[in-house]
N, C-alpha and C. Protein backbone atom coordinates (compact mmCIF):
# COMPACT_ATOMS: atom_id res chain seq x y z
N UNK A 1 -14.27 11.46 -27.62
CA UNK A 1 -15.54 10.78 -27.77
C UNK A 1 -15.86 10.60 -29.25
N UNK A 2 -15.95 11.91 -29.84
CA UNK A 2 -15.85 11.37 -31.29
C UNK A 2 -14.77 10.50 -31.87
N UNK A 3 -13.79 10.60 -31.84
CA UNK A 3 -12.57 9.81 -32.37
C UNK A 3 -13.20 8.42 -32.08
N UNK A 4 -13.43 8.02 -30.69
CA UNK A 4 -14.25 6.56 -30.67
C UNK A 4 -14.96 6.28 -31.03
N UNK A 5 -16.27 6.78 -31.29
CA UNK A 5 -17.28 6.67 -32.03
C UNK A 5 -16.78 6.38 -33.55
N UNK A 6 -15.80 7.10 -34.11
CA UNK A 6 -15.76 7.18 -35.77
C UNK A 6 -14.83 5.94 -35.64
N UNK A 7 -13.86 5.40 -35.01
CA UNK A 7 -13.30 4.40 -34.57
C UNK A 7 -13.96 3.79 -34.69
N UNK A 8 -15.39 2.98 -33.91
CA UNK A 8 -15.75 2.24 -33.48
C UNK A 8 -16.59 1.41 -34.76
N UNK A 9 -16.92 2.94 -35.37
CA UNK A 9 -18.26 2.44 -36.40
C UNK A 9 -17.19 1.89 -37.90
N UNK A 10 -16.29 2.92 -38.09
CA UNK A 10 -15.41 2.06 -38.87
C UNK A 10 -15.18 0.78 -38.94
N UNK A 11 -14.36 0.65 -37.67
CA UNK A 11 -14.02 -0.76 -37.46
C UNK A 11 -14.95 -1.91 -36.98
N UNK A 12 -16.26 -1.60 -37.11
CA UNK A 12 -17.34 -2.63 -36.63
C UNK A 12 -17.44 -3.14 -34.97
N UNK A 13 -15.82 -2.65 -34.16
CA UNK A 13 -16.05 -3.14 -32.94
C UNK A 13 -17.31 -2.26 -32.18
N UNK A 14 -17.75 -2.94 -30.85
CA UNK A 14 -18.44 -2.72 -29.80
C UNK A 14 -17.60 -1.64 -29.00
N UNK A 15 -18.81 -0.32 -28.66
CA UNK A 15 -17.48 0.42 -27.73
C UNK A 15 -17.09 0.37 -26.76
N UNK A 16 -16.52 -0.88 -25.75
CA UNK A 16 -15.97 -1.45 -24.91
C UNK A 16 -14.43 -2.04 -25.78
N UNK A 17 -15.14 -2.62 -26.98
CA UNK A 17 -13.63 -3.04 -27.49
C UNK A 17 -12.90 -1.90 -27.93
N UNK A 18 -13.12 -1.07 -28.45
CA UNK A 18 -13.20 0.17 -29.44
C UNK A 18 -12.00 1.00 -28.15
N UNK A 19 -12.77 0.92 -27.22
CA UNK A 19 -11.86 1.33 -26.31
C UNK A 19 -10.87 0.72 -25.74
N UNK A 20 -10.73 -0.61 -26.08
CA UNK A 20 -9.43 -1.10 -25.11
C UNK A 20 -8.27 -0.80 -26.45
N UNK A 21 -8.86 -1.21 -28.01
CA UNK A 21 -8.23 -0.79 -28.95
C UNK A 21 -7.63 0.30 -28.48
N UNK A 22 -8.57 1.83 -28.77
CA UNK A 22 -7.26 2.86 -28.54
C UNK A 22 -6.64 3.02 -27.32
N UNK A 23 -6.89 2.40 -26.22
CA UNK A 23 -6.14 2.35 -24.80
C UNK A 23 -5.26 1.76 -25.04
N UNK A 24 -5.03 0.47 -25.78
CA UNK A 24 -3.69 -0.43 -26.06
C UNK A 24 -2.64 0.22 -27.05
N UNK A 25 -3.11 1.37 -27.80
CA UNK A 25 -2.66 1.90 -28.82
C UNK A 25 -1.76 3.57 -27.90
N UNK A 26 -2.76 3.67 -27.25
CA UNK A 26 -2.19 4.77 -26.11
C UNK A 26 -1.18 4.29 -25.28
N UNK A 27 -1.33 3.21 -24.79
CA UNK A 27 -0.01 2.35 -23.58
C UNK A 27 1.57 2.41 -24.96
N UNK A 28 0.69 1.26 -25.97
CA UNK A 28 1.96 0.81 -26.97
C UNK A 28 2.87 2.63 -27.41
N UNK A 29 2.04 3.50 -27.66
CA UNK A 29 2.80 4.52 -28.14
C UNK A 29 3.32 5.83 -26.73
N UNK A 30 3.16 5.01 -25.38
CA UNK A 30 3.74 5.96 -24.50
C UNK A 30 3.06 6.97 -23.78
N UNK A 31 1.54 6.96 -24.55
CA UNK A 31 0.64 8.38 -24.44
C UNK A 31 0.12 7.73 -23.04
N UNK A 32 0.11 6.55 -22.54
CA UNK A 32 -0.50 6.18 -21.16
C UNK A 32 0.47 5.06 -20.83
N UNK A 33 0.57 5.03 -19.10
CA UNK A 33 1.15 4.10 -18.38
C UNK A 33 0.17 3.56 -17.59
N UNK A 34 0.69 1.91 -17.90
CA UNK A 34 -0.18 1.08 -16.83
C UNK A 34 0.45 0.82 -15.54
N UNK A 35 -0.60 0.92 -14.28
CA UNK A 35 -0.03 1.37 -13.15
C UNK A 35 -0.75 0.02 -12.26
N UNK A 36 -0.36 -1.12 -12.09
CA UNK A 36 -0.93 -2.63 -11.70
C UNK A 36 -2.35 -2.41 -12.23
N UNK A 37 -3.69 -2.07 -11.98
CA UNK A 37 -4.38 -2.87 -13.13
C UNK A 37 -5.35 -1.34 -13.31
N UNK A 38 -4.83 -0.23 -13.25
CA UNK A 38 -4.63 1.12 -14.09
C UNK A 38 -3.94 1.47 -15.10
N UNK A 39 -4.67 2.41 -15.78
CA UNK A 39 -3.71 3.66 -16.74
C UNK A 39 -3.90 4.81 -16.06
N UNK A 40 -2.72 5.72 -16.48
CA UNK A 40 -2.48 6.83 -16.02
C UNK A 40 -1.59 7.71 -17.13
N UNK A 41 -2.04 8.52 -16.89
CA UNK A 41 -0.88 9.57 -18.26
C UNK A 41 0.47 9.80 -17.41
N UNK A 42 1.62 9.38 -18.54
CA UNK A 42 3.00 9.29 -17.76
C UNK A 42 3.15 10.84 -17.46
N UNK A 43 2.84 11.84 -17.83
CA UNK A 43 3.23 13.15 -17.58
C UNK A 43 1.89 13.93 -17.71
N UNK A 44 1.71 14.95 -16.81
CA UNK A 44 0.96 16.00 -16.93
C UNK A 44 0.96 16.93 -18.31
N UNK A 45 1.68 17.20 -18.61
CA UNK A 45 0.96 17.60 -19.67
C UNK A 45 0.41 17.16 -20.99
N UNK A 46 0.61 15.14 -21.28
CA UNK A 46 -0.06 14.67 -22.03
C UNK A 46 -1.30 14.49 -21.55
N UNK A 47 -1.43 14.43 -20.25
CA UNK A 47 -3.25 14.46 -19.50
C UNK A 47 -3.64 15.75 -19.95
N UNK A 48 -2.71 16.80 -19.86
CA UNK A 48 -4.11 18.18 -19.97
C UNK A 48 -4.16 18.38 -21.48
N UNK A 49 -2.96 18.04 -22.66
CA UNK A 49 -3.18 17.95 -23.93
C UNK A 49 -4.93 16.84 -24.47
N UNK A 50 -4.92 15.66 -23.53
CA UNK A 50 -5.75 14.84 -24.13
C UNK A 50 -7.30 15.43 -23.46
N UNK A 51 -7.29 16.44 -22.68
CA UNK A 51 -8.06 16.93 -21.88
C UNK A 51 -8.63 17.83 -22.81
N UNK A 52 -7.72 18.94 -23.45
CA UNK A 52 -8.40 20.14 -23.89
C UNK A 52 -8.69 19.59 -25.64
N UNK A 53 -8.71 18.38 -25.71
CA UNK A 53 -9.13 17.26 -26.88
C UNK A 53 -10.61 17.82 -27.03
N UNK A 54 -10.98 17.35 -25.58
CA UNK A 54 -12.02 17.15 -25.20
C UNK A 54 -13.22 18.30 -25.34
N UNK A 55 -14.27 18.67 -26.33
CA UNK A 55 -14.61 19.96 -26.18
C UNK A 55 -15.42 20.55 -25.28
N UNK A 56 -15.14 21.78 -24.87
CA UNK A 56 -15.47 22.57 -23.37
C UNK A 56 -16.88 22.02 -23.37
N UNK A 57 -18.24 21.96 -23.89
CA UNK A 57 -19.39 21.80 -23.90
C UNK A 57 -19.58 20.28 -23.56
N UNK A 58 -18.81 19.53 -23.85
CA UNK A 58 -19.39 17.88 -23.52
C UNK A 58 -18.28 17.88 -21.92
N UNK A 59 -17.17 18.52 -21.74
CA UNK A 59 -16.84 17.70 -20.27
C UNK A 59 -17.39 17.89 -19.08
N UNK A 60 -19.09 18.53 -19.14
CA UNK A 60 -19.05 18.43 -17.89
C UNK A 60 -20.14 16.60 -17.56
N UNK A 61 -20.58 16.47 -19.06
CA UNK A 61 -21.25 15.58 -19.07
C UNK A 61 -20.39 14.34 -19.45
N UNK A 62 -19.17 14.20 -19.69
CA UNK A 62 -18.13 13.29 -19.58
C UNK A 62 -17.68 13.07 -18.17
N UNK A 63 -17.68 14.06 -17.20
CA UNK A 63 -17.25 13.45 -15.99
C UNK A 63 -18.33 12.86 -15.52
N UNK A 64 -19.76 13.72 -15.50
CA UNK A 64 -21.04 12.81 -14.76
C UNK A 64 -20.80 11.19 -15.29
N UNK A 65 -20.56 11.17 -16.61
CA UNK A 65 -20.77 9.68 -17.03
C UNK A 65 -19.56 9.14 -16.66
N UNK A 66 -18.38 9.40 -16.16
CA UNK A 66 -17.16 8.43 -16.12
C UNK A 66 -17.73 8.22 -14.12
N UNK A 67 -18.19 10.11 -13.15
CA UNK A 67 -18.59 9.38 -12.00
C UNK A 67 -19.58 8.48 -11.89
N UNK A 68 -20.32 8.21 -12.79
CA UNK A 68 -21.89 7.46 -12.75
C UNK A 68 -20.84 6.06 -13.26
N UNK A 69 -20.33 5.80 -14.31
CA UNK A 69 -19.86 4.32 -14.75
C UNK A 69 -18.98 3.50 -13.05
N UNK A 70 -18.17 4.35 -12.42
CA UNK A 70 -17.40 4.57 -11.75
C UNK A 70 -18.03 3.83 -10.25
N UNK A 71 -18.88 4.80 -10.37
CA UNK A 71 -19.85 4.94 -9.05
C UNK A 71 -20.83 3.30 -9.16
N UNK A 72 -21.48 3.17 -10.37
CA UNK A 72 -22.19 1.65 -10.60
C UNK A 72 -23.47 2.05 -9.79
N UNK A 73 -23.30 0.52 -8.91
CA UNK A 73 -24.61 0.36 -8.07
C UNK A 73 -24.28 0.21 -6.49
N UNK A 74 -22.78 0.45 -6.59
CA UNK A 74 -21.57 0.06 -5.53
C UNK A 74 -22.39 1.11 -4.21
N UNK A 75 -22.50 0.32 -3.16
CA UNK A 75 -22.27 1.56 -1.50
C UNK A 75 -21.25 2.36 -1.29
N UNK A 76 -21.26 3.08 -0.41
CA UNK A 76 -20.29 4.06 0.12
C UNK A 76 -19.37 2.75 0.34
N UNK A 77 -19.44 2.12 1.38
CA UNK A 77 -18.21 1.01 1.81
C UNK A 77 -17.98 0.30 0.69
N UNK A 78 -18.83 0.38 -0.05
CA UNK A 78 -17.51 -0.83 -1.19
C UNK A 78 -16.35 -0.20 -2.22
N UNK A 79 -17.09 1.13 -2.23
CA UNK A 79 -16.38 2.12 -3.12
C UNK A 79 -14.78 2.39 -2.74
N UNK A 80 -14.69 2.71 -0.98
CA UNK A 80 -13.78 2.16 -0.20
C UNK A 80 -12.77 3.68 -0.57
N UNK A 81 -11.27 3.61 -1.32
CA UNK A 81 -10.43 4.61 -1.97
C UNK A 81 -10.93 4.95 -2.52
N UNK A 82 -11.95 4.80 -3.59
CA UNK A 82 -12.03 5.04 -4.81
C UNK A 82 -13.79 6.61 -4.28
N UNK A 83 -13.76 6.63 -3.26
CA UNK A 83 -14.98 7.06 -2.91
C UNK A 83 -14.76 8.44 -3.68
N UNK A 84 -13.36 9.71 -2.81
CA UNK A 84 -12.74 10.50 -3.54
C UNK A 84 -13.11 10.91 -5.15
N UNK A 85 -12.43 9.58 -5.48
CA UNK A 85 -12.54 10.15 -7.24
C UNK A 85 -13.91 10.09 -7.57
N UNK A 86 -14.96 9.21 -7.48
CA UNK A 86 -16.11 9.04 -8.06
C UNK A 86 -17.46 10.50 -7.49
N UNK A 87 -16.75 11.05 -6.15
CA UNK A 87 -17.22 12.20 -5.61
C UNK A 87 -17.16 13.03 -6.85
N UNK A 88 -15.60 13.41 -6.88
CA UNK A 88 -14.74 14.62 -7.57
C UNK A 88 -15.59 14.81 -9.33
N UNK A 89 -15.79 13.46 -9.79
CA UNK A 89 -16.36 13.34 -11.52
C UNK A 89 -17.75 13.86 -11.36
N UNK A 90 -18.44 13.09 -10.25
CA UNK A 90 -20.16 13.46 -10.03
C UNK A 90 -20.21 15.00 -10.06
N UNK A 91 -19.38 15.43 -9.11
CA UNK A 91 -19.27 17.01 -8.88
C UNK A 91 -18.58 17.62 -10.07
N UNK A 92 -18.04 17.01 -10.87
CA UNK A 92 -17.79 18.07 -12.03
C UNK A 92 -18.95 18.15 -13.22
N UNK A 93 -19.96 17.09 -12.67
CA UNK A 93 -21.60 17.16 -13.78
C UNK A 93 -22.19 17.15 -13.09
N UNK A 94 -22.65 17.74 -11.81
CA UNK A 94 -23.34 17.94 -10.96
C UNK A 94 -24.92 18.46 -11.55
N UNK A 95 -24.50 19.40 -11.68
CA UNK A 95 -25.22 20.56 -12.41
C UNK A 95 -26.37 19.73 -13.49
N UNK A 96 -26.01 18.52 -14.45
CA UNK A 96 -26.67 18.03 -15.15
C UNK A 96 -27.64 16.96 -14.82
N UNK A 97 -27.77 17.29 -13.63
CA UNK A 97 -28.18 15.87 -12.63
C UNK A 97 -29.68 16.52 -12.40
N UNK A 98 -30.50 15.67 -13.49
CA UNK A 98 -31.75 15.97 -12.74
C UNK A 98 -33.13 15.20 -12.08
N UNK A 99 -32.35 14.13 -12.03
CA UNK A 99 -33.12 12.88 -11.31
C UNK A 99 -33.25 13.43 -9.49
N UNK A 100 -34.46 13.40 -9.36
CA UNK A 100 -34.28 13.88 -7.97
C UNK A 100 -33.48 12.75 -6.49
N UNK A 101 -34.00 11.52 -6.94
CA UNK A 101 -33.40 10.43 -6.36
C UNK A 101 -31.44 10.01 -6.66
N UNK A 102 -31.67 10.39 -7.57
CA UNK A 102 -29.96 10.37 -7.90
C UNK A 102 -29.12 12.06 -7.09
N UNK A 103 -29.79 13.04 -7.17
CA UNK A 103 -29.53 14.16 -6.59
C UNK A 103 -29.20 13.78 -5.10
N UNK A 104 -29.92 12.65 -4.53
CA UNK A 104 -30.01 12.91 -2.99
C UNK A 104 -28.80 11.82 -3.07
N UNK A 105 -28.58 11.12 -3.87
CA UNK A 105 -27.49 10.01 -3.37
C UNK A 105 -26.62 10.50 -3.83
N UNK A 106 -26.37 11.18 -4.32
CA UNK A 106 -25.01 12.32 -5.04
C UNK A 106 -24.99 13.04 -3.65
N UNK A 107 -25.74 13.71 -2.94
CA UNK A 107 -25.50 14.53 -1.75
C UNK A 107 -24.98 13.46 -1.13
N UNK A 108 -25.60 12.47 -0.57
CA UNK A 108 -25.00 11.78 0.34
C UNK A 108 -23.58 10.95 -0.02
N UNK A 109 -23.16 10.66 -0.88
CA UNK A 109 -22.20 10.84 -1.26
C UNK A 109 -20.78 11.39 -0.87
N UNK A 110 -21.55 12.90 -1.14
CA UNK A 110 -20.48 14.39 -0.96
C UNK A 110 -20.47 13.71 0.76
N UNK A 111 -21.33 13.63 1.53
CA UNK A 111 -21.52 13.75 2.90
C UNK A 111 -20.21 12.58 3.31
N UNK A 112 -20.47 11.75 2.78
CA UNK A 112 -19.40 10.54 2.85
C UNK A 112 -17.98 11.11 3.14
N UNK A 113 -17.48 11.70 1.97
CA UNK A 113 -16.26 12.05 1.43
C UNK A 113 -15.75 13.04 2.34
N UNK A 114 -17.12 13.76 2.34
CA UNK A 114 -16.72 15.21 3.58
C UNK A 114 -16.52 14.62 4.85
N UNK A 115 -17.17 13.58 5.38
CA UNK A 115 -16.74 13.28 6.94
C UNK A 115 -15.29 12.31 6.74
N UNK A 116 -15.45 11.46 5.62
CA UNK A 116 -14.13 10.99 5.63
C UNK A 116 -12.31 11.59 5.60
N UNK A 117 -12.94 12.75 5.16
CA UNK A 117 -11.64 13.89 4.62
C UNK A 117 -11.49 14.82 6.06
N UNK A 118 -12.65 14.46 6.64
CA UNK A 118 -12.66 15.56 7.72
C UNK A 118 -11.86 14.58 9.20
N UNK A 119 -12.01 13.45 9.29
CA UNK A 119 -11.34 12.10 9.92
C UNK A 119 -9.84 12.19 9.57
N UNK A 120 -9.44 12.83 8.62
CA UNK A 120 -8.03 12.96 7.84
C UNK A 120 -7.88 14.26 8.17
N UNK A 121 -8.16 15.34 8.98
CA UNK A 121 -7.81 16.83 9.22
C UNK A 121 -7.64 17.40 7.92
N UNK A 122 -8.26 17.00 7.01
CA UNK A 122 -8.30 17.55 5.71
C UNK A 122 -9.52 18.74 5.41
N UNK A 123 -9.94 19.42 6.06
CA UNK A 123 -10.87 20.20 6.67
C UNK A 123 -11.20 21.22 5.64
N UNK A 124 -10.32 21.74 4.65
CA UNK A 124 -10.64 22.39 3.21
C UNK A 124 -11.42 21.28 2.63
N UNK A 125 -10.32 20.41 1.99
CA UNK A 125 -11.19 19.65 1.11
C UNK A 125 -12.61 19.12 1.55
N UNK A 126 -12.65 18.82 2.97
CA UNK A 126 -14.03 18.08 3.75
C UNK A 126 -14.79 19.33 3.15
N UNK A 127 -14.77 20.71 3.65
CA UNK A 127 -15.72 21.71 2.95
C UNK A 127 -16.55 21.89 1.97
N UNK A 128 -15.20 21.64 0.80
CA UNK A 128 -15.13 21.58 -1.38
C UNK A 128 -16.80 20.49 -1.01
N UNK A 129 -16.16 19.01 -0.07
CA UNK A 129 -17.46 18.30 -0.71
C UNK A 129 -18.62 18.46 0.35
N UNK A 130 -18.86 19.15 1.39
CA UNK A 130 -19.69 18.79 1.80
C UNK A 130 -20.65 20.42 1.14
N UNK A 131 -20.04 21.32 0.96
CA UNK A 131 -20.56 22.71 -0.05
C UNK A 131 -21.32 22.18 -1.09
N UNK A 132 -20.53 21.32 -1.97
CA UNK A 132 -21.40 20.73 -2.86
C UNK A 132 -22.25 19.82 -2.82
N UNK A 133 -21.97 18.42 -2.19
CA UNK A 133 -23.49 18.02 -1.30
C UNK A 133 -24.25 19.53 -0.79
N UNK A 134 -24.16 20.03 -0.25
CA UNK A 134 -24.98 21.24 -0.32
C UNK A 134 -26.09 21.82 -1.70
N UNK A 135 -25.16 21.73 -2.16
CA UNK A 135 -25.66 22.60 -3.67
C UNK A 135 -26.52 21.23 -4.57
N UNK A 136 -26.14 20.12 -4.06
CA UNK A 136 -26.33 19.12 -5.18
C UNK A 136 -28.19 18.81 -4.46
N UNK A 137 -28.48 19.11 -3.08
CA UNK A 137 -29.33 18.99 -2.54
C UNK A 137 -30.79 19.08 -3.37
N UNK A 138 -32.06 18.69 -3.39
CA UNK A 138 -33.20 18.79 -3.80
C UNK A 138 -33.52 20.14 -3.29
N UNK A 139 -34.13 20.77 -4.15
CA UNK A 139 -34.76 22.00 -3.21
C UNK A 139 -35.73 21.98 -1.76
N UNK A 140 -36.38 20.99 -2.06
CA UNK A 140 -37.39 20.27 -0.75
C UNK A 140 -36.56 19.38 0.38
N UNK A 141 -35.59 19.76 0.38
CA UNK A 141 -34.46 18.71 0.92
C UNK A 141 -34.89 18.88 2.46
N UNK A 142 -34.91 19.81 3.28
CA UNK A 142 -35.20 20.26 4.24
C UNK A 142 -36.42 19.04 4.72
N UNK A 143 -37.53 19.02 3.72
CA UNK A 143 -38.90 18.18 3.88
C UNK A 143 -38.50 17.04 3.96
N UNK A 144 -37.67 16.55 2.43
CA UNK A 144 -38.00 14.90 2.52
C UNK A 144 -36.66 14.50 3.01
N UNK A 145 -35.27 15.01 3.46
CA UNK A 145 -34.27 14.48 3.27
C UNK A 145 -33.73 15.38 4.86
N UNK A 146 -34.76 15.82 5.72
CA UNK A 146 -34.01 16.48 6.78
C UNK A 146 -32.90 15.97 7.44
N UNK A 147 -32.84 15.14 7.73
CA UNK A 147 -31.41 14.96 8.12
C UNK A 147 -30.34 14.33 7.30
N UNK A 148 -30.32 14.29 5.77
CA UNK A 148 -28.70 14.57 4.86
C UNK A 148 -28.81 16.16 5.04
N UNK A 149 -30.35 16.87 5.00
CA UNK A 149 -29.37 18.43 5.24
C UNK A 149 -29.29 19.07 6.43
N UNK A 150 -29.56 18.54 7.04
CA UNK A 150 -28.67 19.14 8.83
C UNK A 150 -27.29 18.13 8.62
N UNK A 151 -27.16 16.75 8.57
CA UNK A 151 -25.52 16.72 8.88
C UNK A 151 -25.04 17.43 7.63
N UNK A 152 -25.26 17.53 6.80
CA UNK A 152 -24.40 18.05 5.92
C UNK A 152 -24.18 19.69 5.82
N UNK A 153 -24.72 20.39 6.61
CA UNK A 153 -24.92 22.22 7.19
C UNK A 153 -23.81 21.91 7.85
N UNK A 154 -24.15 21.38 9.18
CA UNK A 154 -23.36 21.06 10.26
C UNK A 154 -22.47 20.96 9.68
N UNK A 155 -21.71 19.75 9.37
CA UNK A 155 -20.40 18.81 8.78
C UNK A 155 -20.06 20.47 7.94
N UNK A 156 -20.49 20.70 7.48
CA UNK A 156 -19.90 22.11 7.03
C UNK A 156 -19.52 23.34 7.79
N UNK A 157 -20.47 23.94 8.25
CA UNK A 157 -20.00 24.45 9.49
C UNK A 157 -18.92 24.05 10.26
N UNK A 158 -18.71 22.88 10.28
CA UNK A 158 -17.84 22.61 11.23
C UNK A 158 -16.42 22.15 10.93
N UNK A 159 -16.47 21.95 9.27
CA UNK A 159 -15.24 21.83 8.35
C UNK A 159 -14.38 23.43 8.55
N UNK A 160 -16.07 24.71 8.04
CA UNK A 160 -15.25 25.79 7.70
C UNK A 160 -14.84 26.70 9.00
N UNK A 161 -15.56 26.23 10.18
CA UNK A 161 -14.99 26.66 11.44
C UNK A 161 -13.36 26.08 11.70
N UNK A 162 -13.16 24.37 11.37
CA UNK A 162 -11.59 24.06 11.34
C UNK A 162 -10.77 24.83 10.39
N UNK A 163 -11.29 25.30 9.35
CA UNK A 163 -10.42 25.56 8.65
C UNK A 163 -9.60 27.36 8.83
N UNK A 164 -10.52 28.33 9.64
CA UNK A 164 -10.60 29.41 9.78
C UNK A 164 -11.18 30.78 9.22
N UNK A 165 -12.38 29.54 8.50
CA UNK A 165 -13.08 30.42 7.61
C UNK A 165 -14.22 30.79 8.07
N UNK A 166 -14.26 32.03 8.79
CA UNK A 166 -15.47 31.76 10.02
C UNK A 166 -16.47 32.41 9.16
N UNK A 167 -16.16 32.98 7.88
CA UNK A 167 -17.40 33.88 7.34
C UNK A 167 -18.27 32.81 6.31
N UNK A 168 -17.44 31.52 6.60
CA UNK A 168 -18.17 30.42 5.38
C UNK A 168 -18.95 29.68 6.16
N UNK A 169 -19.29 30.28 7.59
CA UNK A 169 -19.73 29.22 8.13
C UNK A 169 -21.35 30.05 8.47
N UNK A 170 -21.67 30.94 8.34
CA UNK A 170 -22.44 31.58 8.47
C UNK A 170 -23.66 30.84 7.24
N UNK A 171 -23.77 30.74 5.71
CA UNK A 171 -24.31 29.85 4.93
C UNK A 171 -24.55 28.65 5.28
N UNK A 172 -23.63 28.01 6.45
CA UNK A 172 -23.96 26.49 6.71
C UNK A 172 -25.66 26.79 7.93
N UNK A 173 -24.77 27.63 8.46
CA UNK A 173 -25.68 27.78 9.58
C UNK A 173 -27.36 28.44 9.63
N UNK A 174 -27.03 29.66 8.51
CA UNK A 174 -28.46 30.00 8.68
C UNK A 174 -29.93 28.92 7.97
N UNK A 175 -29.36 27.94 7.39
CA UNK A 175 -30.51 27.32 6.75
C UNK A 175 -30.92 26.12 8.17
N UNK A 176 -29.65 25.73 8.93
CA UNK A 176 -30.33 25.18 10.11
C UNK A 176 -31.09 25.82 11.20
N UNK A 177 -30.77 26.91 11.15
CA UNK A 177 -31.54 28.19 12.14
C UNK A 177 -33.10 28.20 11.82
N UNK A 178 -33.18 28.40 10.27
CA UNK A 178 -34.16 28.59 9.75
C UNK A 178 -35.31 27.16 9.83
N UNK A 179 -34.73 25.81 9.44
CA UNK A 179 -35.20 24.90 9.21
C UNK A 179 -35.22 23.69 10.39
N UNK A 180 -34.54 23.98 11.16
CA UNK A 180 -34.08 23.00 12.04
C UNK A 180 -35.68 22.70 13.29
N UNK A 181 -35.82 21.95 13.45
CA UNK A 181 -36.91 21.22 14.00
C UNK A 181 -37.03 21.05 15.44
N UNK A 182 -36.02 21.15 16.15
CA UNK A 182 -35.96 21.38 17.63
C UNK A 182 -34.52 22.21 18.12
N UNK A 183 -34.40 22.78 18.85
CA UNK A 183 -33.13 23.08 19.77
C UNK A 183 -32.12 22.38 19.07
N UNK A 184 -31.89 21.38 20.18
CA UNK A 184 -30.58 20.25 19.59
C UNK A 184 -30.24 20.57 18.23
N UNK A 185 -31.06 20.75 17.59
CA UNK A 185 -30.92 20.47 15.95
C UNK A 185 -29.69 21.84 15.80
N UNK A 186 -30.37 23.00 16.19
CA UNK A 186 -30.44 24.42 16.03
C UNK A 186 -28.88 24.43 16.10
N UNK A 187 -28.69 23.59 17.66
CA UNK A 187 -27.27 23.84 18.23
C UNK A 187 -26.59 22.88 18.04
């Protein structure tokens, strides 16, 4: 981030250009491969070298901003493949998220990813996001958002029951016990 910035202001470009500059400079010298109309680091360990670049204090607010650029103004369905990654960045700046309206579409989100992963017998990972839709929740969530947090208890519960984690399912469950609004709900 700094390197672009001191890049950018040097060279007078805009940082959109600033960046395709050192991206073209990264492809030309090998440090990235273009993958049809991606880059990608040709090897793992030039990704985790250009990673630990990066200093510990700004990446958690580098992923919020690459899931937020990522994410746009786009729906769940248009996001389509790409739903996964733009989950995975939000959830690594989760934590810095304090718009309450952006909080609930970040949960719903996770909820997305978790039923989609869970459609794929992918039943760990469905967990990872529907835990964190969990966590990413408003505190009043129960009030204004009752049902993203019953499916998303449930959808959990019912990830960490597939998975054989019967003691993770106990956290999904007691906040619907507690909060849940009729029977049906309960069960």
């Amino acid at each position: 981030t700094q390197l672009l910035q001191s890049g950018r202001k040097q060279s007078g470009l805009s940082t959109k250009a600033a960046t395709d500059t050192f991206l073209n400079v990264a492809v030309r010298e090998g440090l990235m491969a273009e993958v049809g109309t991606s880059l990608k680091f040709p090897h793992d360990q030039i990704e985790q070298a250009a990673y630990s670049l990066i200093p510990t204090e700004q990446r958690q607010a580098l992923h919020l901003s690459i899931g937020r650029t990522l994410w746009g103004d786009m729906s769940v369905e248009s996001l389509g493949d790409r739903l996964e990654l733009v989950v995975n960045q939000l959830n690594r700046g989760a934590t810095l998220i304090t718009d309450p309206n952006e909080r609930t579409r970040v949960a719903e989100l996770c909820l997305s990813a978790g039923k989609k992963t869970m459609s794929s017998s992918a039943f760990l990972l469905a967990s990872t996001y529907l835990r964190q839709g969990i966590l990413t929740l408003n505190d009043d969530s129960w009030t204004s958002n009752y049902e993203l947090s019953l499916e998303l208890h449930s959808s959990c519960a019912e990830a960490q029951y597939a998975t054989g984690n019967h003691a993770g399912i106990s956290p999904s469950v007691k906040p619907i016990m507690r909060n849940g609004r009729c029977l049906h709900d309960k069960l």
